[in-house]
Structures are given as C-alpha cells and as structure tokens.
C-alpha atoms as a PDB file:
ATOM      1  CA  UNK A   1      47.150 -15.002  34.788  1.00  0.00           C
ATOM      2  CA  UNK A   2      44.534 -16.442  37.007  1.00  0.00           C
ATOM      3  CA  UNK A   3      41.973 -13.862  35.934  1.00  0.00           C
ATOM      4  CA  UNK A   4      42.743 -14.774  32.057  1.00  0.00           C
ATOM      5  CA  UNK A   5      42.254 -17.888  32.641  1.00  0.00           C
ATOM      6  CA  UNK A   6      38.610 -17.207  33.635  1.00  0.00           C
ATOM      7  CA  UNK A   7      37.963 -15.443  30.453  1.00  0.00           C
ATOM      8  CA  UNK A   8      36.414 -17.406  27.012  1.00  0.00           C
ATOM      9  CA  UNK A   9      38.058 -16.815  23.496  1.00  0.00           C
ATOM     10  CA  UNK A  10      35.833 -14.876  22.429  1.00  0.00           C
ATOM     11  CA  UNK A  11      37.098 -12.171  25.410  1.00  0.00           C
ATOM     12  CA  UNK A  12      40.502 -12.780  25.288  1.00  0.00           C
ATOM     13  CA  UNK A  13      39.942 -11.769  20.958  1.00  0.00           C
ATOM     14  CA  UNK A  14      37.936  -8.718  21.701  1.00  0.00           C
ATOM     15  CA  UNK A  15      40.367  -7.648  24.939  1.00  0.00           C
ATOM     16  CA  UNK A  16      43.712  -8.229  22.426  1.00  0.00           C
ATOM     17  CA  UNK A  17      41.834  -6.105  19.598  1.00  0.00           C
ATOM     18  CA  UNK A  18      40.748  -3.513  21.788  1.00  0.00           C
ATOM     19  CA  UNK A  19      44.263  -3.051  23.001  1.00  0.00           C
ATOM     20  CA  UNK A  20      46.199  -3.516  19.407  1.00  0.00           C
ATOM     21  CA  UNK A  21      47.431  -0.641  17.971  1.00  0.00           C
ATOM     22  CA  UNK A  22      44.539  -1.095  15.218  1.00  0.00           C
ATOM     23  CA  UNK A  23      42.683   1.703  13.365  1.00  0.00           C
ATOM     24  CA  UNK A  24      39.763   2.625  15.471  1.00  0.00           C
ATOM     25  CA  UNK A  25      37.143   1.700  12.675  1.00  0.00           C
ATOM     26  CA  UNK A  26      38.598  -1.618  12.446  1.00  0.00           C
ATOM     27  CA  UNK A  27      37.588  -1.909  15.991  1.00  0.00           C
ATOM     28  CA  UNK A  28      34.854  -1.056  15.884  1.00  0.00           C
ATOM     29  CA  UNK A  29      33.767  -2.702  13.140  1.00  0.00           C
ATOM     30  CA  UNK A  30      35.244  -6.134  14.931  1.00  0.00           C
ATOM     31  CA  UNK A  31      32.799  -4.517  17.962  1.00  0.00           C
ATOM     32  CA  UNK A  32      29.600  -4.571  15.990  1.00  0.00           C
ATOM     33  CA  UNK A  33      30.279  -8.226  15.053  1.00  0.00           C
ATOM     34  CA  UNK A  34      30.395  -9.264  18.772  1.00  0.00           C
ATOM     35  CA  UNK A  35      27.458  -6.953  19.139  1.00  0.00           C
ATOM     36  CA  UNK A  36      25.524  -8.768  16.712  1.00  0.00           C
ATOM     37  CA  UNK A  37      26.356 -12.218  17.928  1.00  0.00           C
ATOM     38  CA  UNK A  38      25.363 -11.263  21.138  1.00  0.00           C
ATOM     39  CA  UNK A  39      22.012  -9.475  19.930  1.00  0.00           C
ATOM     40  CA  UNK A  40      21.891 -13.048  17.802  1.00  0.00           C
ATOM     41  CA  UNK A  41      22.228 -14.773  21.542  1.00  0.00           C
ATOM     42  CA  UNK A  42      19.643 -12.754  23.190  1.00  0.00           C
ATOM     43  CA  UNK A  43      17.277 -13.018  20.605  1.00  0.00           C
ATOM     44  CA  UNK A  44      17.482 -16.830  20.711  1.00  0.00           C
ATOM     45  CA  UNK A  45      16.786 -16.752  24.655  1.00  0.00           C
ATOM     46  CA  UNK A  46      13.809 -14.541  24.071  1.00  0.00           C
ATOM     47  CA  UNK A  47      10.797 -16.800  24.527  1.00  0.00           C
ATOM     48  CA  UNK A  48       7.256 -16.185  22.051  1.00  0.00           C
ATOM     49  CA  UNK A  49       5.239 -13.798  24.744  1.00  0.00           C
ATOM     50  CA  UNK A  50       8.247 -11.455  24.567  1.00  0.00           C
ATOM     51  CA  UNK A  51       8.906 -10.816  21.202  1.00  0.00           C
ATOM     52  CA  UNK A  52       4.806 -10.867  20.733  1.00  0.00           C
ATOM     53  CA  UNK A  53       4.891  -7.852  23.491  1.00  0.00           C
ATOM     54  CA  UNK A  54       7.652  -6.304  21.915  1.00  0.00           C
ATOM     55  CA  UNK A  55       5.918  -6.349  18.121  1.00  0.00           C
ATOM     56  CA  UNK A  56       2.978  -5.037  19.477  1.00  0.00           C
ATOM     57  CA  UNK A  57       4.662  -1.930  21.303  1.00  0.00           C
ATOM     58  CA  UNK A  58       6.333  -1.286  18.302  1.00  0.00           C
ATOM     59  CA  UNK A  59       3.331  -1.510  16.660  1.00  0.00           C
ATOM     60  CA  UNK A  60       1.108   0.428  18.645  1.00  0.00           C
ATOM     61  CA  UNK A  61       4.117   3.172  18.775  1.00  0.00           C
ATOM     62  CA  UNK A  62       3.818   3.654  14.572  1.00  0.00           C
ATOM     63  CA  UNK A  63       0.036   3.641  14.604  1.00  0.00           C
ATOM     64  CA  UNK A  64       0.071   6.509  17.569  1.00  0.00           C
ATOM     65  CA  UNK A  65       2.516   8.669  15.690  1.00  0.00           C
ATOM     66  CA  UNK A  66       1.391   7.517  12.261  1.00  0.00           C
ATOM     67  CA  UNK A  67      -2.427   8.242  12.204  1.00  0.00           C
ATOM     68  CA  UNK A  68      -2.118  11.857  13.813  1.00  0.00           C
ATOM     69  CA  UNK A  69       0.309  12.494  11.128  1.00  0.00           C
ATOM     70  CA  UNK A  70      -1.614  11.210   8.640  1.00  0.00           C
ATOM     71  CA  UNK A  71      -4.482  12.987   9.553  1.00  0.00           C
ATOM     72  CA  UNK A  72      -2.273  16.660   9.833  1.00  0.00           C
ATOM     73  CA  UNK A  73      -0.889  15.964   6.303  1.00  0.00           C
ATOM     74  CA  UNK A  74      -4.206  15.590   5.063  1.00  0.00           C
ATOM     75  CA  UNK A  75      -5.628  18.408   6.612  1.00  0.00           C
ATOM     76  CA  UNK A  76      -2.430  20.261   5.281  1.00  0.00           C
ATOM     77  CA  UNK A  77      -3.305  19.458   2.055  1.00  0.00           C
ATOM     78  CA  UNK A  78      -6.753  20.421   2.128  1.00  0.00           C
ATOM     79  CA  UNK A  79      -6.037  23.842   3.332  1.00  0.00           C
ATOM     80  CA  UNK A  80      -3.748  24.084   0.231  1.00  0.00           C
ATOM     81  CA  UNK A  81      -6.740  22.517  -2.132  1.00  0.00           C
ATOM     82  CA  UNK A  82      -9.139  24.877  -0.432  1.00  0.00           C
ATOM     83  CA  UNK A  83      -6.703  28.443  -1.373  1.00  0.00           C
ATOM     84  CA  UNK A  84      -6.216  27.021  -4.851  1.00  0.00           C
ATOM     85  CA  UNK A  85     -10.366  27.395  -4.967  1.00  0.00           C
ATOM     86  CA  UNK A  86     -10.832  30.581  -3.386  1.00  0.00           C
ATOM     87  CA  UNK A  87      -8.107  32.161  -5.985  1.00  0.00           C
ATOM     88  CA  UNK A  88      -9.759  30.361  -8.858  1.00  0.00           C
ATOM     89  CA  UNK A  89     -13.434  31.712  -7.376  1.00  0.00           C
ATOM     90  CA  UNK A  90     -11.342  35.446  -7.200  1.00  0.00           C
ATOM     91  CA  UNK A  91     -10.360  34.741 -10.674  1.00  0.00           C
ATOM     92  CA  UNK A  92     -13.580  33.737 -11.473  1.00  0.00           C
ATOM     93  CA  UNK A  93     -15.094  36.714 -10.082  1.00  0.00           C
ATOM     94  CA  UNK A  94     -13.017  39.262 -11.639  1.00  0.00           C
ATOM     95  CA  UNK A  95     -13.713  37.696 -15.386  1.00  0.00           C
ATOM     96  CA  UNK A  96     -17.107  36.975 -14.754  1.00  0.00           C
ATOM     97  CA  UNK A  97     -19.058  39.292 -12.465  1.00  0.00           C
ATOM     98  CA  UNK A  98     -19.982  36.043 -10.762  1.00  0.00           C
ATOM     99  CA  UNK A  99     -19.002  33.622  -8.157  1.00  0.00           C
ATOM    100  CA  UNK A 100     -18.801  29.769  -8.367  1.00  0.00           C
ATOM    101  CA  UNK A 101     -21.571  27.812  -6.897  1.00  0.00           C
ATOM    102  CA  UNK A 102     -21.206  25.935  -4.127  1.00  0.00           C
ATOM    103  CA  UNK A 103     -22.387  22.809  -6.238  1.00  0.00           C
ATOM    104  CA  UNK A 104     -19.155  23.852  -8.569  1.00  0.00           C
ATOM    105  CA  UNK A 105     -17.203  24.149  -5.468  1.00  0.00           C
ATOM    106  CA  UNK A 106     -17.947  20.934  -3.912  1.00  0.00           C
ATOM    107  CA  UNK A 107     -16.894  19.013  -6.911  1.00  0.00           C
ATOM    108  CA  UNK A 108     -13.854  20.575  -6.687  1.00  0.00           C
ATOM    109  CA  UNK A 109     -13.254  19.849  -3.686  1.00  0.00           C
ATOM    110  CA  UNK A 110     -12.546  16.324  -2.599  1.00  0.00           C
ATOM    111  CA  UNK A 111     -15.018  15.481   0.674  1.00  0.00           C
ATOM    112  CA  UNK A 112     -12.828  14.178   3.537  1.00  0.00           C
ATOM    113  CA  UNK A 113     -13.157  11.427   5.861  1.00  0.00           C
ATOM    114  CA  UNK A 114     -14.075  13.754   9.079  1.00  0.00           C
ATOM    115  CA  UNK A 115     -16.497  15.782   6.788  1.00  0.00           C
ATOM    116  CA  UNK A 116     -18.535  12.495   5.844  1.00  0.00           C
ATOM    117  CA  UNK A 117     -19.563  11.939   9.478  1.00  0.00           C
ATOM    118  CA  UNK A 118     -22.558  12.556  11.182  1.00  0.00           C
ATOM    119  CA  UNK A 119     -22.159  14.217  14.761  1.00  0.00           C
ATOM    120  CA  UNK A 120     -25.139  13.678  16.647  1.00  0.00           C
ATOM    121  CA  UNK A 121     -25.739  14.799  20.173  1.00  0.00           C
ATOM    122  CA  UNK A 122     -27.248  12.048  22.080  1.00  0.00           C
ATOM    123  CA  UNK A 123     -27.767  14.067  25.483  1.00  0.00           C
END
C-alpha cells in the first residue's frame, strides 16, 4: 500500500489496464496514448538548439542517402536510354546500310549533369 501510494494516476491507470483481463490490442492501443503524451512531454522539455541539431541530422541523413540515389537512378536510366539507341542504330543499320551520326545520336540522347563538366588537371 505504501508503494501505491507513491505512484500518480496516470500509473495506477496504466498498471490496472496492463493487468485487466483486456484484449491485448486494447492495451496497447491505451499504451501508445501514454506513449504519445509522454513523447508530447519530452518534446515540450526539449529546448531550440536540440530540436535545431536534431532537424539537421535528419536532414543531412536524407541528403546523404538521397543524392547517391538520385544520382544511381539516373545513371540507371541512362544506361537504359543509351541500349534503346544502340538497337535503334542496329535497326538503322540493317535498313539502311548506314549508321546514325553522332550529331543524330547526341540529340537523342539527353546530356547529363556529370557529362556537362569540365575536368581539368591543375597539377
């Protein structure tokens, strides 16, 4: 009794639930409401500099996976556009004697952001 008496409502509610002879999603679903009010709680003690770090991990976490994956699906796709050429150029070459031109190429193919740069060697 002593011990009980040391515990708020709010315990005593989610002790007696835990022990009634409840469904178990009913629980549960009583546990992610106390779960939320405490998430609720901590987020109200969490001062500005925290949640600023904790934005910016996240943050910096999508723009790590995202760009590498952005720049694979690209390069994905390219590979794709690029056999779609070569059978058309095969096609070509069977009906016509004659390959495509490179000019005819190129405008077929879209230029991509890597090809556009300039690599210079400044040793």
């Amino acid at each position: 009794a002593r011990v009980a008496a040391r515990r708020s409502p709010a315990a005593h509610r989610r002790l007696a639930l835990a022990r009634s002879p409840r469904p178990a999603a009913r629980r549960a679903t009583v546990a992610r409401r106390a779960t939320s009010a405490e998430l609720a709680q901590l987020a109200l003690e969490l001062d500005e500099e925290t949640i600023t770090t904790i934005l910016a991990a996240g943050l910096g976490l999508a723009a790590g996976l995202g760009i590498p994956i952005f720049f694979v699906t690209q390069e994905k796709r390219d590979e794709a556009r690029l056999e779609e050429i070569r059978e058309l150029n095969r096609a070509t070459l069977k009906a016509t004697g004659e390959q495509m031109s490179e000019e005819e190429i190129a405008d077929l193919r879209p230029s991509r952001y890597l090809d556009r740069r300039e690599f210079k060697d400044d040793d």
